[in-house]
Protein backbone atom coordinates (compact mmCIF):
# COMPACT_ATOMS: atom_id res chain seq x y z
CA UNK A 1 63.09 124.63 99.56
CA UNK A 2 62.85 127.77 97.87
CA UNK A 3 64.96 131.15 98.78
CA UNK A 4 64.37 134.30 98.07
CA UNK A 5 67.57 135.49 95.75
CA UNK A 6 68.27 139.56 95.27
CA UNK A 7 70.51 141.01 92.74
CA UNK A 8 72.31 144.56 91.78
CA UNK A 9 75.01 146.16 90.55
CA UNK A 10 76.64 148.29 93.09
CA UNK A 11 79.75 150.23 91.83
CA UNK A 12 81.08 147.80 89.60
CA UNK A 13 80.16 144.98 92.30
CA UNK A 14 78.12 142.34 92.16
CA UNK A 15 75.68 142.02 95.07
CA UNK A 16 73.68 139.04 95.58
CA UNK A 17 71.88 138.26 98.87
CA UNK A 18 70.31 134.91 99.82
CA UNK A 19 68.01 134.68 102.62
CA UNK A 20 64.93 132.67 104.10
CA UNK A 21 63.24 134.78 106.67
CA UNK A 22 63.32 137.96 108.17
CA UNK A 23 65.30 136.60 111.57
CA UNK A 24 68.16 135.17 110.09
CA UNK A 25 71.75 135.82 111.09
CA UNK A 26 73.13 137.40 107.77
CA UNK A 27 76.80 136.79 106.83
CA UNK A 28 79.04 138.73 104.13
CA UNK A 29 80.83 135.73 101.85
CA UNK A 30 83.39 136.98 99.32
CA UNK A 31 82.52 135.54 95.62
CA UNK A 32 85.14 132.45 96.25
CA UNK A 33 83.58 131.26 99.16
CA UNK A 34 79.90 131.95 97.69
CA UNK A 35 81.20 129.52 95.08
CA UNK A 36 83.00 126.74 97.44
CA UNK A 37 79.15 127.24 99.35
CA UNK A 38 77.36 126.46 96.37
CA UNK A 39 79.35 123.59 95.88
CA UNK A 40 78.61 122.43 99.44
CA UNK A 41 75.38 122.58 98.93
CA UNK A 42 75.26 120.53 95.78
CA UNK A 43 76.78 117.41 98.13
CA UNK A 44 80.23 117.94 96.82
CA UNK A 45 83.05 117.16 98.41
CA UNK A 46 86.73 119.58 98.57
CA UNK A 47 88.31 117.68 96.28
CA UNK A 48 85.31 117.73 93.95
CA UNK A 49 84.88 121.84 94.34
CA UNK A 50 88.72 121.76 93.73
CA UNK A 51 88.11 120.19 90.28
CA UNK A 52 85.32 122.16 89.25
CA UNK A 53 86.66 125.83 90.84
CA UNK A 54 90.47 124.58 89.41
CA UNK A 55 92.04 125.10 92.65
CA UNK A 56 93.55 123.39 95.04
CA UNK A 57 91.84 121.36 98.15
CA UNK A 58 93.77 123.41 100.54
CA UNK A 59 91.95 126.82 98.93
CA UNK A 60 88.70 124.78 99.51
CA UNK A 61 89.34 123.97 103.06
CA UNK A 62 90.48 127.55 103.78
CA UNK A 63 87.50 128.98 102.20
CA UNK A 64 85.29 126.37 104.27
CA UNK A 65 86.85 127.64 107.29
CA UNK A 66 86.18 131.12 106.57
CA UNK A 67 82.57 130.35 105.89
CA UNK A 68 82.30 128.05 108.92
CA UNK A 69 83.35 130.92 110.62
CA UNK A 70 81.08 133.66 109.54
CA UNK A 71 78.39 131.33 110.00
CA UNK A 72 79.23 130.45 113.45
CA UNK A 73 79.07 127.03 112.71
CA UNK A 74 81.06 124.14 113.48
CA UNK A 75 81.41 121.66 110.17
CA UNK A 76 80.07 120.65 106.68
CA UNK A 77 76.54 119.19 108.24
CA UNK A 78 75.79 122.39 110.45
CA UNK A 79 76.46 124.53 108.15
CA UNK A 80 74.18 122.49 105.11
CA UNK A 81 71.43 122.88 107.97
CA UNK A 82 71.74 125.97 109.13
CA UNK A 83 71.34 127.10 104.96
CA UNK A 84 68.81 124.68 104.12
CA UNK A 85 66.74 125.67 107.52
CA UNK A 86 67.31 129.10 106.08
CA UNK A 87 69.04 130.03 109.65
CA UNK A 88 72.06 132.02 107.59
CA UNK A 89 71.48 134.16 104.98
CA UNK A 90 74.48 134.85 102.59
CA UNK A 91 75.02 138.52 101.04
CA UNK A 92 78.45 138.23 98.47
CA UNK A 93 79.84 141.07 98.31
């Protein structure tokens, strides 16, 4: 599945939006959840993202709820669907 990835400097930001499709519900992520999300997306589980983002499981699983959240989404499976289906598109702000 491809996506169509945008990038630009905006006052000392980073922007980055990720989207699939014109009518998609488009969700802000901070840069620590756009992380924990790529993570999800690679299959990996909290305790995995922990390791690799050197935090703890707990900041994983209160990132994941934040993310759920925006996304309006109810768990790890939805939300891999909803992305993959390109339902969601992610702007990281």
């Amino acid at each position: 599945m491809t996506y169509f990835v945008e990038s630009a400097a905006m006052g000392g930001e980073r922007n980055l939006t990720i989207s699939k499709g014109a009518d998609c519900l488009h969700v802000r992520l901070t840069p620590a959840e756009h992380r924990v999300l790529e993570r999800v997306m690679l299959g990996e589980t909290n305790k995995e993202i922990a390791a690799q983002l050197e935090c703890s499981h707990r900041t994983v699983e209160f990132h994941l709820a934040h993310i759920f959240r925006k996304a309006q989404v109810d768990g790890r499976g939805r939300l891999m669907s909803v992305v993959a289906t390109g339902r969601v598109g992610f702007e990281i702000r």
